[in-house]
C-alpha atoms as a PDB file:
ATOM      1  CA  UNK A   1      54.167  59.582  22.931  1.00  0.00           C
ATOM      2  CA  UNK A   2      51.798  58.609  25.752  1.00  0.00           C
ATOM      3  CA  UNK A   3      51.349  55.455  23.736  1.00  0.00           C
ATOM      4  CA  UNK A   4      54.719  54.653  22.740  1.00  0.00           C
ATOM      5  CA  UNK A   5      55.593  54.898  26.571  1.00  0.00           C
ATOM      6  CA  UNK A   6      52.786  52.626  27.672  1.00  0.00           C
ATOM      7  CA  UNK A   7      53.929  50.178  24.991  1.00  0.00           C
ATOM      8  CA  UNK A   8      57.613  50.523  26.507  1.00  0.00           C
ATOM      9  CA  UNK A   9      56.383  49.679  30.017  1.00  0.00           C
ATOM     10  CA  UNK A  10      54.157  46.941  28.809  1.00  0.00           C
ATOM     11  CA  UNK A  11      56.957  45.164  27.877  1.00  0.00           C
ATOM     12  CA  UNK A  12      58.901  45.752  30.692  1.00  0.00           C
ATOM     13  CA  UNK A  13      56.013  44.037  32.766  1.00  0.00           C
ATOM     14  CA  UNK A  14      55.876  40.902  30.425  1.00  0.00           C
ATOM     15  CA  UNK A  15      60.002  40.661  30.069  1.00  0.00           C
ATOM     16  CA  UNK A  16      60.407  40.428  33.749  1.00  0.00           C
ATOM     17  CA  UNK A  17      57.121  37.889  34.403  1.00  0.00           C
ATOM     18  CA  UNK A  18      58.432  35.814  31.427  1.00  0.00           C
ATOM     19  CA  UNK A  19      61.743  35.799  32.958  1.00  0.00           C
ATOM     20  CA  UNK A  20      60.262  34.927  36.827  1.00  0.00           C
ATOM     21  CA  UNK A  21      58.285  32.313  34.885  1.00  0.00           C
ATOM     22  CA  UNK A  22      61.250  30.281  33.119  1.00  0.00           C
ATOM     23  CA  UNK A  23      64.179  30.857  36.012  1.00  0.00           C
ATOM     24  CA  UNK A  24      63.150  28.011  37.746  1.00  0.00           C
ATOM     25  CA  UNK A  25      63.021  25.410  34.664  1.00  0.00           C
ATOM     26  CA  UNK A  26      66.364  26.983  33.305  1.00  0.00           C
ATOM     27  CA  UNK A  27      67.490  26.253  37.233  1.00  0.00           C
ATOM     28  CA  UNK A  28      66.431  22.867  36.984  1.00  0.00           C
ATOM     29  CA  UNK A  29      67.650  22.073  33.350  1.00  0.00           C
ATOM     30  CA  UNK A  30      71.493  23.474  34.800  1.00  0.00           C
ATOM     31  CA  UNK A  31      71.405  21.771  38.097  1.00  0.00           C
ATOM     32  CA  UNK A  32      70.806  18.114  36.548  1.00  0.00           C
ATOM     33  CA  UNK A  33      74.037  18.788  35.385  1.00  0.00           C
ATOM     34  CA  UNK A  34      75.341  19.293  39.390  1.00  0.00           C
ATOM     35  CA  UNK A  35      76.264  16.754  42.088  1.00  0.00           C
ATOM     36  CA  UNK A  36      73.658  16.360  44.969  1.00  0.00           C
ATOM     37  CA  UNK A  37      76.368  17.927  47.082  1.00  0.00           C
ATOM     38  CA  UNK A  38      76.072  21.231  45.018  1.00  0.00           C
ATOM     39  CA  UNK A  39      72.068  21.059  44.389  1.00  0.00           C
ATOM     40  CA  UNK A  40      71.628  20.693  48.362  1.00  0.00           C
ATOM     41  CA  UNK A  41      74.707  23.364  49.233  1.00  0.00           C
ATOM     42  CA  UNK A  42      73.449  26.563  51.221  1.00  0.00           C
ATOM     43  CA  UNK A  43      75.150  28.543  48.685  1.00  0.00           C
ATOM     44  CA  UNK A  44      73.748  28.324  45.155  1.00  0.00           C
ATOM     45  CA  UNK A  45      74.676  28.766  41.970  1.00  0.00           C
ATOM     46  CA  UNK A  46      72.525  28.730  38.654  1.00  0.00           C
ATOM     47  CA  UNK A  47      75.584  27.476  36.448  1.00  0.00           C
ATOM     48  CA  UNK A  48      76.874  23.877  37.617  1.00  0.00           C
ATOM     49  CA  UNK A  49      80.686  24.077  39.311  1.00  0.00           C
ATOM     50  CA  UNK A  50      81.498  20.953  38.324  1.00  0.00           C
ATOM     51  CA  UNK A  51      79.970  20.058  35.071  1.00  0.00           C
ATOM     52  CA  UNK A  52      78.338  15.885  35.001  1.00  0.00           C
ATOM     53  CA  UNK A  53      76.902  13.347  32.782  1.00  0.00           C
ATOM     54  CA  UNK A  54      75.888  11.366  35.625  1.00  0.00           C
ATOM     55  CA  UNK A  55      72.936  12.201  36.216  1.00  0.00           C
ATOM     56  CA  UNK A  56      71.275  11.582  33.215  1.00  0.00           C
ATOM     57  CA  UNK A  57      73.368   8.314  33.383  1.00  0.00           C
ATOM     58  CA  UNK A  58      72.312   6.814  36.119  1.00  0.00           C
ATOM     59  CA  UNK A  59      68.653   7.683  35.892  1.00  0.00           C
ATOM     60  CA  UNK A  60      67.494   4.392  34.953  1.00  0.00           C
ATOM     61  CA  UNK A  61      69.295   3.001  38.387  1.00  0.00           C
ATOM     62  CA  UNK A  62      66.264   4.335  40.368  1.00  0.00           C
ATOM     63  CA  UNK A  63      63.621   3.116  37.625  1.00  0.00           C
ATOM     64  CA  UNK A  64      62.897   2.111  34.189  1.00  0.00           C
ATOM     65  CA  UNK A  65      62.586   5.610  32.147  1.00  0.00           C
ATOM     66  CA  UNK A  66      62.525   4.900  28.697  1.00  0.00           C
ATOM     67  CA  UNK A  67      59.965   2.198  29.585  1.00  0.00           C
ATOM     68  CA  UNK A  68      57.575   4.690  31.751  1.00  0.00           C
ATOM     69  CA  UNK A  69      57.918   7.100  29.310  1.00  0.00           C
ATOM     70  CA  UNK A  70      57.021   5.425  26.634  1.00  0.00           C
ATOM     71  CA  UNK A  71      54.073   4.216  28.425  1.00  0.00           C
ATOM     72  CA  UNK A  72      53.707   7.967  28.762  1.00  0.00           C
ATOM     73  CA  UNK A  73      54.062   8.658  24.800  1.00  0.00           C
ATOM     74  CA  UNK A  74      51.532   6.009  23.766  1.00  0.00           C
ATOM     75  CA  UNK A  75      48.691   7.086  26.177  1.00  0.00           C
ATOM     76  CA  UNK A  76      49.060  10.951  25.327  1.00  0.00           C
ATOM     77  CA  UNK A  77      48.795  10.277  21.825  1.00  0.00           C
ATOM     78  CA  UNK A  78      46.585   7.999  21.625  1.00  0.00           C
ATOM     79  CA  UNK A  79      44.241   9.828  24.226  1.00  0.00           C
ATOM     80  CA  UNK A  80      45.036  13.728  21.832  1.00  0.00           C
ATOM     81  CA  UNK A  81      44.116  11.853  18.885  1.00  0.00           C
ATOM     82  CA  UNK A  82      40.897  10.424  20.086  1.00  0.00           C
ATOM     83  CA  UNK A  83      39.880  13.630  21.708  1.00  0.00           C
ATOM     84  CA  UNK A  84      40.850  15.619  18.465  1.00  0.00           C
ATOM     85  CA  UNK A  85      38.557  13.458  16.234  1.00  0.00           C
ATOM     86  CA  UNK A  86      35.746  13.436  18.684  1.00  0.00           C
ATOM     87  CA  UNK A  87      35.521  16.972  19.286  1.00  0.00           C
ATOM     88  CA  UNK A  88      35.539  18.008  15.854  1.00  0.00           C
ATOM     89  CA  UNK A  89      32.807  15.577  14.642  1.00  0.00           C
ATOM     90  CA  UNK A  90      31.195  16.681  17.544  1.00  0.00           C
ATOM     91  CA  UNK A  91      31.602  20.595  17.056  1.00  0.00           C
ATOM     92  CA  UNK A  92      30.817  19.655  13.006  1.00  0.00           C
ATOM     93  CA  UNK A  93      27.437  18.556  14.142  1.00  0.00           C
ATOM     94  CA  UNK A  94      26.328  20.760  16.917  1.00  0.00           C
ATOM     95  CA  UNK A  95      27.548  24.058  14.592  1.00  0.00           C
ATOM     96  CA  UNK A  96      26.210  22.805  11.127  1.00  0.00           C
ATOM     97  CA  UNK A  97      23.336  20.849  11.610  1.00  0.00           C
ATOM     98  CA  UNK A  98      19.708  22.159  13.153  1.00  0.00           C
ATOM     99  CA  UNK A  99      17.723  19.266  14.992  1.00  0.00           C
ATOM    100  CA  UNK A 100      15.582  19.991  18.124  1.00  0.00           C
ATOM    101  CA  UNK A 101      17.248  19.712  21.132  1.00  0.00           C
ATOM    102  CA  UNK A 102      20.784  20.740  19.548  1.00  0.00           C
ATOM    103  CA  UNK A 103      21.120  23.830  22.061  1.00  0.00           C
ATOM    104  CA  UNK A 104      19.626  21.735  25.048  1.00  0.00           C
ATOM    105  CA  UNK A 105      22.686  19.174  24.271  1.00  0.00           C
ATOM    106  CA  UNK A 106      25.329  21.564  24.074  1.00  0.00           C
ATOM    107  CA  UNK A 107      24.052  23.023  27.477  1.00  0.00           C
ATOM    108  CA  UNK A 108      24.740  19.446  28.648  1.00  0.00           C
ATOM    109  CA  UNK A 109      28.472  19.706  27.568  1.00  0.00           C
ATOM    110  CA  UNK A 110      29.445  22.912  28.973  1.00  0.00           C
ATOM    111  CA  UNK A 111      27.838  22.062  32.570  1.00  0.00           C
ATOM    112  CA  UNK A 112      30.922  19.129  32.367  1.00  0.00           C
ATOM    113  CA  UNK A 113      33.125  21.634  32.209  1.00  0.00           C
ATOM    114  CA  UNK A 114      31.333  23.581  35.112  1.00  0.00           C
ATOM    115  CA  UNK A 115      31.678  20.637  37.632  1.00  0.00           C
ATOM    116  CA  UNK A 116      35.137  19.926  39.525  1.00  0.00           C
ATOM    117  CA  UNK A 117      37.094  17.203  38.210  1.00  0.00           C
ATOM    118  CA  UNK A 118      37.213  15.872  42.531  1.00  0.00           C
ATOM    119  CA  UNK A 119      33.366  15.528  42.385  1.00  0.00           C
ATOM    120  CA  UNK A 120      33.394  13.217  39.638  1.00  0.00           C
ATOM    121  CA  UNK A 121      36.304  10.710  40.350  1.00  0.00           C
ATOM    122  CA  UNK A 122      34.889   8.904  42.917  1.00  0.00           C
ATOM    123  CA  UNK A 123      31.775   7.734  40.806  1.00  0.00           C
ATOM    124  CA  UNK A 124      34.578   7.411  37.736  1.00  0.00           C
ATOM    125  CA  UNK A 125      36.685   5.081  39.950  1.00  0.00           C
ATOM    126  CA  UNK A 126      33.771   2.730  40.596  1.00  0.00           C
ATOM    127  CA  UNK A 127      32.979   2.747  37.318  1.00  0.00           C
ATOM    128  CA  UNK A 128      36.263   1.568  36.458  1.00  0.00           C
ATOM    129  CA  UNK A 129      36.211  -1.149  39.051  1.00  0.00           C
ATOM    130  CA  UNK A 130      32.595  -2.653  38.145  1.00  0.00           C
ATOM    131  CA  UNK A 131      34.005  -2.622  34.352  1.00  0.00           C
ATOM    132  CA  UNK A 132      36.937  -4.580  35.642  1.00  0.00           C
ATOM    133  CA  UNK A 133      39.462  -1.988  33.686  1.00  0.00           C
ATOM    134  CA  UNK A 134      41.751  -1.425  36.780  1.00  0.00           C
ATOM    135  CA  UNK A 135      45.772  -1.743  36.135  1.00  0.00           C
ATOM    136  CA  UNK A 136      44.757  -1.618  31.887  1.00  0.00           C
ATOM    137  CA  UNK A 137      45.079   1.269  29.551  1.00  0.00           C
ATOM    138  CA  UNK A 138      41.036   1.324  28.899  1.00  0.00           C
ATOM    139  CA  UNK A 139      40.646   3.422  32.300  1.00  0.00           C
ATOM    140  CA  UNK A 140      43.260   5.661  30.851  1.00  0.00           C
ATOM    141  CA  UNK A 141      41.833   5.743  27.193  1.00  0.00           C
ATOM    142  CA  UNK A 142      38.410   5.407  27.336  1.00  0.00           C
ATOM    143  CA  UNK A 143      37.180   8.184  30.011  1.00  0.00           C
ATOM    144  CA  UNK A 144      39.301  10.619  28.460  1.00  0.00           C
ATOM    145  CA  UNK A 145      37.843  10.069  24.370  1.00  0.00           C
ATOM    146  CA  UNK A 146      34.928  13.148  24.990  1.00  0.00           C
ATOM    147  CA  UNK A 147      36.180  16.664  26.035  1.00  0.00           C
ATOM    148  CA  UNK A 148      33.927  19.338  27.105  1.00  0.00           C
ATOM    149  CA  UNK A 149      36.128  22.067  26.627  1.00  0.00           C
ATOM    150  CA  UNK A 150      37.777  20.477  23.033  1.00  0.00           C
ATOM    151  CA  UNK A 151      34.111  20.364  21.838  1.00  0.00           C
ATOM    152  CA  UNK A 152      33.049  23.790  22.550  1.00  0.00           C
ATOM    153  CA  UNK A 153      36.331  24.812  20.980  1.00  0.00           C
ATOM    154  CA  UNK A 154      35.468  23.614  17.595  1.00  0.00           C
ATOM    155  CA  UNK A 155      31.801  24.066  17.658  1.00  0.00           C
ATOM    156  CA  UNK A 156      33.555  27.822  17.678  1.00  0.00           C
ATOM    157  CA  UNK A 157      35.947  26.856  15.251  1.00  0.00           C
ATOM    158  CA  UNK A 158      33.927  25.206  12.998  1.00  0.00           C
ATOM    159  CA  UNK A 159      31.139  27.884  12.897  1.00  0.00           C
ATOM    160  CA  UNK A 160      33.151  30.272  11.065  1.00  0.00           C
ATOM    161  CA  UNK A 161      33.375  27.831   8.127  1.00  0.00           C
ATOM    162  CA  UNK A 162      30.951  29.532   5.347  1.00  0.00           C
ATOM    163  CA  UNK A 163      27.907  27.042   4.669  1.00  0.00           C
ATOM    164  CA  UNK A 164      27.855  27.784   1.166  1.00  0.00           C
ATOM    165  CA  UNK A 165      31.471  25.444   0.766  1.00  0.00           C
ATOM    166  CA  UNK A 166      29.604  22.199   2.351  1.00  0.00           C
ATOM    167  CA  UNK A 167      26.715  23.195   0.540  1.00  0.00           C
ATOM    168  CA  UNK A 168      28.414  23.509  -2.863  1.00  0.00           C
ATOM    169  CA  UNK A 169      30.470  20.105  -1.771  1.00  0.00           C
ATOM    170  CA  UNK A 170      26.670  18.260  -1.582  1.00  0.00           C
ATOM    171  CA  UNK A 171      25.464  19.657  -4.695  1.00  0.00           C
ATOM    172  CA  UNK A 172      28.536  18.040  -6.100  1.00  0.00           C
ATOM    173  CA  UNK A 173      27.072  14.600  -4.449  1.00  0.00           C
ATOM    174  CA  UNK A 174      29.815  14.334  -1.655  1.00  0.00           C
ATOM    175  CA  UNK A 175      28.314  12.871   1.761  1.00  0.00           C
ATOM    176  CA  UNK A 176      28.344  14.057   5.034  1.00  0.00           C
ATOM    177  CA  UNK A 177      31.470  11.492   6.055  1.00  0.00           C
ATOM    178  CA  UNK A 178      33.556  12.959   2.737  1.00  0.00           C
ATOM    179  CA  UNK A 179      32.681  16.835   3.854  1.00  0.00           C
ATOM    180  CA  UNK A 180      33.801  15.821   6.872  1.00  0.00           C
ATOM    181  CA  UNK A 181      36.826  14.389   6.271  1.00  0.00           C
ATOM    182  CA  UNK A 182      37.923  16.206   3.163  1.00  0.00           C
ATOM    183  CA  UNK A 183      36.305  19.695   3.759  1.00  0.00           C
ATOM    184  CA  UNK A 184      35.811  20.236   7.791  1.00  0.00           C
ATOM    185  CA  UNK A 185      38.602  18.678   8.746  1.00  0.00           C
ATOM    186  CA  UNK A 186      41.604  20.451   6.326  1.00  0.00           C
ATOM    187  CA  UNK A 187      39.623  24.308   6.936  1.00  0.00           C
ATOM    188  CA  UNK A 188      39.821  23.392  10.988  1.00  0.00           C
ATOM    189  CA  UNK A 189      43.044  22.730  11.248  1.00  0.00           C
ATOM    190  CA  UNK A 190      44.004  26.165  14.002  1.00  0.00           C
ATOM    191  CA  UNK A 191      41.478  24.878  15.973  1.00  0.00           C
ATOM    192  CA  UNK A 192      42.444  21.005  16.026  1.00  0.00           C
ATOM    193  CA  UNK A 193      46.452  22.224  16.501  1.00  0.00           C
ATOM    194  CA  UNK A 194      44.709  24.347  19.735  1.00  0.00           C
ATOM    195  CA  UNK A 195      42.808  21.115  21.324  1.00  0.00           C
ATOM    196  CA  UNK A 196      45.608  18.803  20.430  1.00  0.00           C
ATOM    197  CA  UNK A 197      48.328  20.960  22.549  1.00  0.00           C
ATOM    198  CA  UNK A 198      45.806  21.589  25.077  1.00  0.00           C
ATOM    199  CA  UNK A 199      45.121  17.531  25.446  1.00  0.00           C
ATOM    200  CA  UNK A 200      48.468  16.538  25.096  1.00  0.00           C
ATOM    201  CA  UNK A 201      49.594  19.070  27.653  1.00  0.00           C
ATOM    202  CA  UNK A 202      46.895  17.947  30.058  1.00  0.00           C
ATOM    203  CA  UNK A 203      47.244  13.814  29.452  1.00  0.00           C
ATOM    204  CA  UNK A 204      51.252  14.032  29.560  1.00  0.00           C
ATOM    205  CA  UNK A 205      50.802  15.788  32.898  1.00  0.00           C
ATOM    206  CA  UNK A 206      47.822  13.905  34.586  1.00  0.00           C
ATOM    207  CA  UNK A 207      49.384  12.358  38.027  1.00  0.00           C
ATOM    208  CA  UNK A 208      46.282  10.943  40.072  1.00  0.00           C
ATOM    209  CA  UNK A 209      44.391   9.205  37.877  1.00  0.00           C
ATOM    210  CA  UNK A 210      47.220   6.962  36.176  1.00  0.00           C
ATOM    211  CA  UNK A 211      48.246   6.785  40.127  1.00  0.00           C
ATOM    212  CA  UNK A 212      44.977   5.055  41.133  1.00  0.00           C
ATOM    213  CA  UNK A 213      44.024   2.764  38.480  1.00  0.00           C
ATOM    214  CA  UNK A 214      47.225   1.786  37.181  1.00  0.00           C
ATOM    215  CA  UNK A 215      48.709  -0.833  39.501  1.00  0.00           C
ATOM    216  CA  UNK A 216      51.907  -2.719  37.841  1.00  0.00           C
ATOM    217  CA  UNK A 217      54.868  -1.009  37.419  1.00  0.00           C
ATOM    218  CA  UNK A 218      55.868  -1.998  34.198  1.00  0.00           C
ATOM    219  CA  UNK A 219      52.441  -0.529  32.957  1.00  0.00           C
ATOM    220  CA  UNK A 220      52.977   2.789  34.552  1.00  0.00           C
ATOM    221  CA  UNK A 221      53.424   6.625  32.915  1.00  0.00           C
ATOM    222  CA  UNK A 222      55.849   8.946  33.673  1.00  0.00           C
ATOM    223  CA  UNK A 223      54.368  11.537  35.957  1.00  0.00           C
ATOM    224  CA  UNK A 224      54.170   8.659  38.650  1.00  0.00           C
ATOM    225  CA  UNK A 225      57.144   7.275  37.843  1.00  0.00           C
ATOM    226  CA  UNK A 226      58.955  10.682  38.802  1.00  0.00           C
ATOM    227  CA  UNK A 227      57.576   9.824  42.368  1.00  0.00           C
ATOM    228  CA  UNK A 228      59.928   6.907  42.621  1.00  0.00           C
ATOM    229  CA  UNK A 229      62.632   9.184  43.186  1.00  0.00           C
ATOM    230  CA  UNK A 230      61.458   9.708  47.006  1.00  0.00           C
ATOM    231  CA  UNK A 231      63.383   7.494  48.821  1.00  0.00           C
ATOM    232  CA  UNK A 232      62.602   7.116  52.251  1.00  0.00           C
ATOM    233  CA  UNK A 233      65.457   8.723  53.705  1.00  0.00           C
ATOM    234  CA  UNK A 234      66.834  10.886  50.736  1.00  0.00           C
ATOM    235  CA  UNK A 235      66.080  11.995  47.654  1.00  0.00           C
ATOM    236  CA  UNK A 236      68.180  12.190  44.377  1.00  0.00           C
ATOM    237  CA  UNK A 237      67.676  15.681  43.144  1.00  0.00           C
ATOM    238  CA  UNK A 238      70.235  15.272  40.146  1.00  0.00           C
ATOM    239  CA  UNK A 239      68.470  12.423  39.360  1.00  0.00           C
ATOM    240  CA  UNK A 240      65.459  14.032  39.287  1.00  0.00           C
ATOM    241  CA  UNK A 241      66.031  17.040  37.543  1.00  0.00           C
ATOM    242  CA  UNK A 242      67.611  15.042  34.523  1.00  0.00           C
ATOM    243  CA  UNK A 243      64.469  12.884  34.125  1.00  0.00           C
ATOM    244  CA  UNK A 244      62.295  16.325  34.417  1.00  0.00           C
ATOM    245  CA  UNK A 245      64.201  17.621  32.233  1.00  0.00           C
ATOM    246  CA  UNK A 246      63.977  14.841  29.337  1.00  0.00           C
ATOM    247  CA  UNK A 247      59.740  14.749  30.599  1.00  0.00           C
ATOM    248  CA  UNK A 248      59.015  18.158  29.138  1.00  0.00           C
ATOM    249  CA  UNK A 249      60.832  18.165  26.211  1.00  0.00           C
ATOM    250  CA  UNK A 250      58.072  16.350  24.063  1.00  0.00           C
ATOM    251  CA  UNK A 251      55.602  19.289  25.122  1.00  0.00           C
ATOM    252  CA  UNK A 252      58.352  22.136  24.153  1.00  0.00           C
ATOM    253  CA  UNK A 253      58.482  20.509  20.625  1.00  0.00           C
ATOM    254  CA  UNK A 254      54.598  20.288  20.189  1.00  0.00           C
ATOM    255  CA  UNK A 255      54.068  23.607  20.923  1.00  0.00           C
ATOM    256  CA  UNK A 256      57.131  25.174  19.079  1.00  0.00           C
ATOM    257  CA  UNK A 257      55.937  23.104  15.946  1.00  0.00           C
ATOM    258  CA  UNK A 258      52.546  23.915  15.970  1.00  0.00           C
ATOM    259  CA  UNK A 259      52.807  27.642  17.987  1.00  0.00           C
ATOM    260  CA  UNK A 260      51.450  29.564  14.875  1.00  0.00           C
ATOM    261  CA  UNK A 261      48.290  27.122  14.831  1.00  0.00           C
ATOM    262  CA  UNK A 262      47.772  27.301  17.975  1.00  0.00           C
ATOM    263  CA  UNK A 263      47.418  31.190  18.833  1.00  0.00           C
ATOM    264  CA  UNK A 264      45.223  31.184  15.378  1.00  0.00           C
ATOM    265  CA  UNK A 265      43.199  28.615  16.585  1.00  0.00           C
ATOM    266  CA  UNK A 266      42.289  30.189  20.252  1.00  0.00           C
ATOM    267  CA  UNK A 267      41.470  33.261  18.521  1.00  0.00           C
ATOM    268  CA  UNK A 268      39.318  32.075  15.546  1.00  0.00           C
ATOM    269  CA  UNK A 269      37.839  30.141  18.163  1.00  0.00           C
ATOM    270  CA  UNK A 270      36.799  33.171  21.155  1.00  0.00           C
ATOM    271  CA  UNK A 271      34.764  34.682  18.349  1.00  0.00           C
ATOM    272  CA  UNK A 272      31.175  33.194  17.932  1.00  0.00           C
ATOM    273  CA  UNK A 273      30.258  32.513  14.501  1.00  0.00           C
END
């Protein structure tokens, strides 16, 4: 009974934080539907009073959206792909192979992930400027290829893989790039679905450094693009919330796609194998 009851309350907790958590994007995704007049009235409503297109119309008056975001869409995928491949090879060779110095090297990885992301973009930035990569997509690609935290995830991963398969596939006279590619990478799926909504997440939503080393407009991403709204003297909120709106929808449909993959993959991968 005791149980049953703590079970009951449990979910009371998480139904009401869930529903403090997704108010405010259900408030946005109804008021792109309202004039400004009605966003910026004193008294609010979550349903629109006078239901518009207009918004979402007239979007494109303030800057070029389809063009920043797919600017937006290239670099994230390109960027999740890169960072998918890398860190599995990477966790396939740190979990499955024994050389000297394997555990001193993975020390190295996890102290990136133990150093602020401020410290390091000042010595990043003048790397970028002495390669002469400002305002082009190699600043935004190339840094981001390595992940700390998407290698330590499949090292994890990968681990639990029984040795005896990649064993059994050498016997058979497959090499290391076929086990790889035929054998690692099928079996690791969870984990790769975890790291790729992780990366895509984190590159769809990265706002500084596109803002510093990307210069033309035409060559921007999305999450700066968003700024352009600001006018100087007003702001168009409808506007606004209607390109929001259309921003996050490629991040809902990752994760509902690949939701089952990813909660198997974060848990195969918090147990050491």
């Amino acid at each position: 009974m005791k149980r049953k009851a703590s079970s009951v309350i449990l979910n009371i907790i998480l139904l009401v934080v869930g529903a403090v958590t997704v108010y405010p994007f259900v408030w946005m995704l109804f008021s792109s539907f309202k004039k400004n007049s009605e966003i910026m009235a004193l008294e609010q409503h979550l349903l629109p009073q006078e239901f518009i297109l207009d918004n979402y119309i007239n979007m494109n008056a303030h800057f070029n959206f389809l063009r920043f975001f797919m600017n937006s869409l290239f670099i994230t995928v390109v960027v999740t792909l890169l960072v998918v491949y890398t860190s599995t090879i990477c966790g396939f060779v740190l979990s499955k192979y024994k050389f000297k110095g394997r555990n001193l090297l993975f020390g190295f990885v996890l102290s990136t992930m133990m150093i602020p992301w401020c410290v390091t973009i000042i010595p990043k930035y003048s790397m970028i400027q002495s390669f002469g990569w400002m305002d082009s997509y190699k600043a935004l690609i190339i840094p981001a290829m390595f992940s700390g935290f998407g290698i330590f995830m499949m090292k994890q991963h990968i681990a639990s893989i029984p040795d005896e398969i990649l064993e059994a596939a050498r016997i058979d006279g497959a090499n290391e790039f076929y086990i790889f590619h035929r054998i690692v990478l099928p079996m690791a799926k969870n984990g790769i679905s975890s790291i790729a909504i992780f990366q895509f997440l984190w590159t769809w939503e990265d706002f500084l450094w596109p803002y510093l080393v990307i210069n033309s407009q035409e060559k921007q991403l999305l999450a700066v693009g968003l700024k352009m709204f600001n006018g100087q003297y007003s702001t168009d909120y409808g506007a606004l919330f209607a390109a929001t709106a259309i921003s996050i929808v490629p991040v809902l449909l990752i994760y509902l796609f690949f939701q089952k993959q990813f909660i198997a993959g974060i848990a195969a991968s918090a147990v050491k194998g």
